[in-house]
C-alpha atoms as a PDB file:
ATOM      1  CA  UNK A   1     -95.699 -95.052 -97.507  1.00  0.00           C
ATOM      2  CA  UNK A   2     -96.350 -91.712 -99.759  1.00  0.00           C
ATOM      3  CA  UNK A   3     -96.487 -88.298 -98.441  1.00  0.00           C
ATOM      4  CA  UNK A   4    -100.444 -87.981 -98.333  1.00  0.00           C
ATOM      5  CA  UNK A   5    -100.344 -91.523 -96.265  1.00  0.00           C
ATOM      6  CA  UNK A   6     -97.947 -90.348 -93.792  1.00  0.00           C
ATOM      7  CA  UNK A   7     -99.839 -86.792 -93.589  1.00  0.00           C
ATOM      8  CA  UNK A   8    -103.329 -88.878 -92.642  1.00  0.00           C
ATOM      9  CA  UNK A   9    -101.470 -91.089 -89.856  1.00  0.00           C
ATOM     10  CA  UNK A  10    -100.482 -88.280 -87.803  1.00  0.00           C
ATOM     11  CA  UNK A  11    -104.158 -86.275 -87.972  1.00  0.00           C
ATOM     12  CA  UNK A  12    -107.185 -86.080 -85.711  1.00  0.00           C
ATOM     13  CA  UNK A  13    -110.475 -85.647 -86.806  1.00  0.00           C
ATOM     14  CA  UNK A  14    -112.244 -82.544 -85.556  1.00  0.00           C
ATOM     15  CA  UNK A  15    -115.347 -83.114 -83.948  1.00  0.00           C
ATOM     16  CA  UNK A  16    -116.688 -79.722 -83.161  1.00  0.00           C
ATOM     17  CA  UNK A  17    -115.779 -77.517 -86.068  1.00  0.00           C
ATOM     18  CA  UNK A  18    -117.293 -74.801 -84.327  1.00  0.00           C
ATOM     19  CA  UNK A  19    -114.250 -75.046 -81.126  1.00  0.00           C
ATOM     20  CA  UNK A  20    -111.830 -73.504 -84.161  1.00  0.00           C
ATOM     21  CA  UNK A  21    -114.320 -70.458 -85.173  1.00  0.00           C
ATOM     22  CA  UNK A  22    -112.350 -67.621 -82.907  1.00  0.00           C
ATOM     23  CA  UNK A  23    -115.746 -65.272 -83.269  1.00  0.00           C
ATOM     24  CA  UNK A  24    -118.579 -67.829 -82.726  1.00  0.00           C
ATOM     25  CA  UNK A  25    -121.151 -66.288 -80.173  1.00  0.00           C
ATOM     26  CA  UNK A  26    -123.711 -65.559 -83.052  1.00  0.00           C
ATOM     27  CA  UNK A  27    -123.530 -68.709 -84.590  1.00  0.00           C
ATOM     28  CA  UNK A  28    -123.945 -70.313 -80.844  1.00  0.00           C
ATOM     29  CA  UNK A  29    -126.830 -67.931 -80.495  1.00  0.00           C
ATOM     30  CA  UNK A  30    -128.858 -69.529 -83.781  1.00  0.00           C
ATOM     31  CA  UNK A  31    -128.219 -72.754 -83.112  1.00  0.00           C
ATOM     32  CA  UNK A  32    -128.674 -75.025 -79.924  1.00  0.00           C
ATOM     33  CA  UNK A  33    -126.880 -78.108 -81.423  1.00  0.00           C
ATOM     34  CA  UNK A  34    -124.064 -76.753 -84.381  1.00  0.00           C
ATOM     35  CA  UNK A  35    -124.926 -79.147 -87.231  1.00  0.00           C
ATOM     36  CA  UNK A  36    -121.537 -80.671 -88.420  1.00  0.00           C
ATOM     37  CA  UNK A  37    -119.952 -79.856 -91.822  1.00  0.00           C
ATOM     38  CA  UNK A  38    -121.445 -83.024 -93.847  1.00  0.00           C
ATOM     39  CA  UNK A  39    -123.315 -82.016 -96.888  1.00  0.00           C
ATOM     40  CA  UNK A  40    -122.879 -78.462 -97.241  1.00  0.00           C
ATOM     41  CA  UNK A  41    -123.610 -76.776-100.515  1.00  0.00           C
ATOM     42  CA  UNK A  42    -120.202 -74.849-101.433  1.00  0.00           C
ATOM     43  CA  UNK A  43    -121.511 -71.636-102.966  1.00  0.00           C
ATOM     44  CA  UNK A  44    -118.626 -69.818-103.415  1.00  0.00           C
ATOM     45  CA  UNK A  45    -114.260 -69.833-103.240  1.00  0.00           C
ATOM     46  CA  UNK A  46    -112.648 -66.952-102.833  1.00  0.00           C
ATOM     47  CA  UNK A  47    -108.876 -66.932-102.578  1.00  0.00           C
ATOM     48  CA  UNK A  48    -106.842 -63.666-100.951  1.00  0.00           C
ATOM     49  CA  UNK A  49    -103.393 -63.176-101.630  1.00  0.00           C
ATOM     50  CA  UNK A  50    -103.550 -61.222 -98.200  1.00  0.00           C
ATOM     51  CA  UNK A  51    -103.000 -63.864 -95.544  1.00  0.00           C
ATOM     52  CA  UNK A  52    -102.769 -65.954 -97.672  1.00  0.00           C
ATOM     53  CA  UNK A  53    -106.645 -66.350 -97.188  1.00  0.00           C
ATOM     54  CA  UNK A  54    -109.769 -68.958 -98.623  1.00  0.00           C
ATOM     55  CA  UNK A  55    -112.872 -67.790 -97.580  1.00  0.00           C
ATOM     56  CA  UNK A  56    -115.915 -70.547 -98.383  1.00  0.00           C
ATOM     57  CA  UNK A  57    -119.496 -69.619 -98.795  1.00  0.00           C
ATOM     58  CA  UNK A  58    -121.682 -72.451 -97.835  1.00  0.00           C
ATOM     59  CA  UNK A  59    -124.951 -73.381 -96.658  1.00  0.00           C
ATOM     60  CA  UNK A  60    -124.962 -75.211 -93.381  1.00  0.00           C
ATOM     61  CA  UNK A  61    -127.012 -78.396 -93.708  1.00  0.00           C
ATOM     62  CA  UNK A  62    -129.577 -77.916 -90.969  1.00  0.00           C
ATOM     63  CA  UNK A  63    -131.419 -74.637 -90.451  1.00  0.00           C
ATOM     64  CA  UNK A  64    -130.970 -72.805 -87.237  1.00  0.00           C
ATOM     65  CA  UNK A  65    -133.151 -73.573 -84.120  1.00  0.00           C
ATOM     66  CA  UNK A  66    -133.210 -70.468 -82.810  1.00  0.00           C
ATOM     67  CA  UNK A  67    -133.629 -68.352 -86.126  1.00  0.00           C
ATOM     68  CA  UNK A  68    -134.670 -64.718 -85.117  1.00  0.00           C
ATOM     69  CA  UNK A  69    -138.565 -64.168 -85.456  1.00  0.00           C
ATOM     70  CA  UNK A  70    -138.361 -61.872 -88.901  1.00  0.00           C
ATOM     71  CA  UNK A  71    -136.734 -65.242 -90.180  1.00  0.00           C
ATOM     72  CA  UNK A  72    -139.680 -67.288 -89.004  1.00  0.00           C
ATOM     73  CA  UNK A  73    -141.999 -64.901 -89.910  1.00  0.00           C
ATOM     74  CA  UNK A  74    -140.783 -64.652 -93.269  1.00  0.00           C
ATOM     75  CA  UNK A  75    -140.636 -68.353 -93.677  1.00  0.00           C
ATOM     76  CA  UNK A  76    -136.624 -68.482 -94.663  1.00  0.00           C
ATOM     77  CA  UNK A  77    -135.154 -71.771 -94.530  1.00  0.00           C
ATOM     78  CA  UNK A  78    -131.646 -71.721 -95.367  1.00  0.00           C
ATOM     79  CA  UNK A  79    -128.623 -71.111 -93.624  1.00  0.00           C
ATOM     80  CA  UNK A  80    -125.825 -69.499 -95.203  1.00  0.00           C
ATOM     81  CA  UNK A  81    -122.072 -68.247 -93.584  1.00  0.00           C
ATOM     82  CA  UNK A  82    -118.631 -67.798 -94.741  1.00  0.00           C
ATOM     83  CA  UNK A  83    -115.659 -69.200 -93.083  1.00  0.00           C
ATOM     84  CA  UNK A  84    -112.609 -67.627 -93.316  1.00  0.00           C
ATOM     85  CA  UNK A  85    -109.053 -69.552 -93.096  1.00  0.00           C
ATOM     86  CA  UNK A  86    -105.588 -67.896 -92.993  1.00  0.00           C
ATOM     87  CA  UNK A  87    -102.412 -69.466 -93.614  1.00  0.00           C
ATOM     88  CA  UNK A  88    -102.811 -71.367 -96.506  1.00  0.00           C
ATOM     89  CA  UNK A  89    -100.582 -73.811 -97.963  1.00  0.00           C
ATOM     90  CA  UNK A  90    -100.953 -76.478-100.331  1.00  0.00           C
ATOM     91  CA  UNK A  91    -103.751 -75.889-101.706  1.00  0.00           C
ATOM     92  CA  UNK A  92    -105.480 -78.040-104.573  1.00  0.00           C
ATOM     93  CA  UNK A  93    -108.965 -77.709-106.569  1.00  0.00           C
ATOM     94  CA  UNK A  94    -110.098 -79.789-109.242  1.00  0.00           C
ATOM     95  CA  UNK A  95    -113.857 -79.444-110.911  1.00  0.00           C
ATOM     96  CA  UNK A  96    -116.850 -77.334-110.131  1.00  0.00           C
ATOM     97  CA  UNK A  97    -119.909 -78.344-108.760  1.00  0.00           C
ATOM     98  CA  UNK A  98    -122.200 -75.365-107.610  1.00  0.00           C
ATOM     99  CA  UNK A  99    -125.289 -77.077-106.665  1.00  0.00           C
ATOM    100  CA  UNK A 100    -123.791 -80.187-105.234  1.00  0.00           C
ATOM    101  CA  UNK A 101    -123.935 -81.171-101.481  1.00  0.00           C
ATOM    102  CA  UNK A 102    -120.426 -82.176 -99.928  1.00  0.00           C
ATOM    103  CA  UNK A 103    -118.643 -83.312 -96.305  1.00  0.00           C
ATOM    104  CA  UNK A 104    -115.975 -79.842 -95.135  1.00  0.00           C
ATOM    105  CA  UNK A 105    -113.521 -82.282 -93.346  1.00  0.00           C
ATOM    106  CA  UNK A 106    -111.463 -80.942 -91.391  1.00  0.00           C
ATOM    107  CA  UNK A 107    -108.215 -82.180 -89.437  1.00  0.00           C
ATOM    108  CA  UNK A 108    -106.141 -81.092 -86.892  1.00  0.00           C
ATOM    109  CA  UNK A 109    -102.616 -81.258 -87.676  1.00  0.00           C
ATOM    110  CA  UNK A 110     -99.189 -80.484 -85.787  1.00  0.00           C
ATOM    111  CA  UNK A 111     -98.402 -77.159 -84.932  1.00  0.00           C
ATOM    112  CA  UNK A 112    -101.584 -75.505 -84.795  1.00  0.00           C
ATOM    113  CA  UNK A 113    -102.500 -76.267 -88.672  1.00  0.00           C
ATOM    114  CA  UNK A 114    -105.462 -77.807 -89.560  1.00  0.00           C
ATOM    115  CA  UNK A 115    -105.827 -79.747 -93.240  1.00  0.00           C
ATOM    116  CA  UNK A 116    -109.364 -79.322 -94.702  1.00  0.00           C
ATOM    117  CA  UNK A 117    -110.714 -81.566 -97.392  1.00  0.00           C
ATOM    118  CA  UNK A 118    -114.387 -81.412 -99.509  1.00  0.00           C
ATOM    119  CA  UNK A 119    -114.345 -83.772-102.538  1.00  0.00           C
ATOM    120  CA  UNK A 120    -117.216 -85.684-104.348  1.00  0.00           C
ATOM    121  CA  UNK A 121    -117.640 -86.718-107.714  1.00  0.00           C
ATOM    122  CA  UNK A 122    -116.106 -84.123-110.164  1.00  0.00           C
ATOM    123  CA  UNK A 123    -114.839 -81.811-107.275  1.00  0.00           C
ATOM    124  CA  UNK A 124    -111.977 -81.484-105.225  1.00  0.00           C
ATOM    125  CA  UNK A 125    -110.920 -78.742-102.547  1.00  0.00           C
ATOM    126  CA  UNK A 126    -107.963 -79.594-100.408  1.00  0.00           C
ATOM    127  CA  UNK A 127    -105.728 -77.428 -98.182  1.00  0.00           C
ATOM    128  CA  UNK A 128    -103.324 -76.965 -94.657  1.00  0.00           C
ATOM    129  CA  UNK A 129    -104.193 -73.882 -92.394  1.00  0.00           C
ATOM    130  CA  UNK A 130    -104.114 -72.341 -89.197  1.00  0.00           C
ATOM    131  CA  UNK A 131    -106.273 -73.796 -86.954  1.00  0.00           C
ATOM    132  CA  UNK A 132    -108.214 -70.314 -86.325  1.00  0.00           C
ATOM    133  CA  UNK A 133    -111.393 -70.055 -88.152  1.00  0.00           C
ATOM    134  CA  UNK A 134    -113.617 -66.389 -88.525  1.00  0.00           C
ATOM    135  CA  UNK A 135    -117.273 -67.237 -89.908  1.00  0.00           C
ATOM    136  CA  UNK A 136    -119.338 -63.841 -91.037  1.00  0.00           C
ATOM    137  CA  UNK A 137    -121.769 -62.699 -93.526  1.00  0.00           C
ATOM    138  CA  UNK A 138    -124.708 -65.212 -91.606  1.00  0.00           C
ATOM    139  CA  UNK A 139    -127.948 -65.004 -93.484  1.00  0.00           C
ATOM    140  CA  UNK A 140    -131.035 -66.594 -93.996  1.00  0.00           C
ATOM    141  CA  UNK A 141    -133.050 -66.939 -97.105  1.00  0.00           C
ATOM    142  CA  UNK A 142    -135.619 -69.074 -98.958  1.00  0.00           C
ATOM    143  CA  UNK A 143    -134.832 -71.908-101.188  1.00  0.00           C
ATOM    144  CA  UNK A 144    -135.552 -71.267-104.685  1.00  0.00           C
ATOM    145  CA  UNK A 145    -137.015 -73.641-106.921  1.00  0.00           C
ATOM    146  CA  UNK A 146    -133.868 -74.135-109.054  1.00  0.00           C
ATOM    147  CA  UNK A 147    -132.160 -74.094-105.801  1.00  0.00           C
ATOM    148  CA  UNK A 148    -130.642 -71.073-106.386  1.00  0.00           C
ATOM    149  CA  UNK A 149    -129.341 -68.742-103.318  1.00  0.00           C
ATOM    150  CA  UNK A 150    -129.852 -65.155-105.218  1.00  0.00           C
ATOM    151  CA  UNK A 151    -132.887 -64.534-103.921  1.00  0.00           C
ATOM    152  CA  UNK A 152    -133.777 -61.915-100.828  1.00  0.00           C
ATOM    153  CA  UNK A 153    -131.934 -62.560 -97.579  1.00  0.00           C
ATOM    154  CA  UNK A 154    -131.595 -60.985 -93.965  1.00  0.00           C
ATOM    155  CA  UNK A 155    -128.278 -60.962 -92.581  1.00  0.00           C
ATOM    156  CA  UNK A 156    -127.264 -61.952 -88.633  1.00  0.00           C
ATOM    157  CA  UNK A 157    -125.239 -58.751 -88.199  1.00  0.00           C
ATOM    158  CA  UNK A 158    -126.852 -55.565 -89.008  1.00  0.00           C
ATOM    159  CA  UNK A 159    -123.604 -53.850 -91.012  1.00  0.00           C
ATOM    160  CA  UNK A 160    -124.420 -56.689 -93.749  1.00  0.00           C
ATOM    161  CA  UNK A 161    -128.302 -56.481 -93.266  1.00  0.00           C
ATOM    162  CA  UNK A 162    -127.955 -52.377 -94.286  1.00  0.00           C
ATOM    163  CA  UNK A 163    -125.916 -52.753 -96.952  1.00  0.00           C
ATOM    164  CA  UNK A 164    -126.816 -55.496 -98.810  1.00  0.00           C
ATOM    165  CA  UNK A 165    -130.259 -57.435 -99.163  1.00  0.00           C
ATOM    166  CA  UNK A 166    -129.016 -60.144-102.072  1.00  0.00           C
ATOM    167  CA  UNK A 167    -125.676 -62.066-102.725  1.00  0.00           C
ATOM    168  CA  UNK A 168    -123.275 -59.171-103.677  1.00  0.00           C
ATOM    169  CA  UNK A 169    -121.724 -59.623-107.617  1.00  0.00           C
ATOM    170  CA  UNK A 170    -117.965 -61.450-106.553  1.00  0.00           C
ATOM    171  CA  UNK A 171    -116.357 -58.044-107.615  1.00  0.00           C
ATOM    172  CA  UNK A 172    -117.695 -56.907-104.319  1.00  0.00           C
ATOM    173  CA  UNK A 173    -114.686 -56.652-102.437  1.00  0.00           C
ATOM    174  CA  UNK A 174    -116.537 -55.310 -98.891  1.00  0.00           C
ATOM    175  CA  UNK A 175    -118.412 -58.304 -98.755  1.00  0.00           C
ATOM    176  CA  UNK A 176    -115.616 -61.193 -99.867  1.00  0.00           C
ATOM    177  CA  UNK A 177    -112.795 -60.011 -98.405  1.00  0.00           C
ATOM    178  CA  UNK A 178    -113.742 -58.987 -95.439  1.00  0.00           C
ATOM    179  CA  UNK A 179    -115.545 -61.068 -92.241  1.00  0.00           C
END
């Protein structure tokens, strides 16, 4: 039995991601059922030498249910967060596939780590962490036709909704390094 055989036998599949975010309440508050982590779009990786940190943007799959009303009334319909994980080891990424939709596995581990996995055809994101999640940065904004996420947004928290009403250029270092 290899290393990565013996590492799957002693995991547990996490159910309800959302049970690991340690700052939830908004995210509870936009959504009545929390859709589960099966065909995100992974927007963005950003890697912090600080923690040592990987901080995924993604769209959730399902759009909130209880979107505020300037969301409904300005017809968004995406859902967009980034989750934050410290403690990383062993981390591996292979490819690049902005646009494509993908399953964030994630299980638990021994001693409070968690092992997260997205792969699908030319991509491949792998990596142990603490089992203590942050999500931030929560927006909403409409799908583009090229499917595209630079387009206007409003933001869940209202630091991020006055200071920025796009996607931030990655030099930004307020916005990526920081939940």
């Amino acid at each position: 039995m290899d290393r990565f055989q013996a590492a799957r036998s002693t995991t547990i599949t996490i159910q309800n991601w959302a049970e690991l975010v340690r700052n939830s309440a908004d995210l509870q508050s936009l959504y009545t059922d929390i859709p589960s982590l099966t065909a995100v779009t992974v927007r963005s990786i950003h890697l912090n030498h600080f923690g040592p940190c990987l901080t995924l943007r993604i769209d959730l799959p399902k759009f909130p249910q209880n979107p505020p009303p300037a969301w409904v009334d300005a017809e968004l319909d995406q859902f967009q967060c980034h989750l934050e994980f410290i403690a990383i080891e062993n981390l591996e990424l292979r490819g690049w596939i902005p646009d494509g939709r993908s399953n964030l596995e994630l299980h638990m581990r021994n001693h409070h780590k968690i092992f997260a996995r997205i792969e699908s055809s030319g991509f491949h994101l792998s990596f142990v962490a603490s089992d203590s999640i942050l999500i931030g940065h929560m927006s909403a904004y409409k799908t583009l036709p090229n499917g595209s996420d630079s387009g206007p947004r409003q933001f869940v928290r209202k630091l991020d909704a006055k200071m920025y009403d796009a996607i931030p250029p990655v030099y930004e270092k307020t916005f990526y390094e920081h939940i």
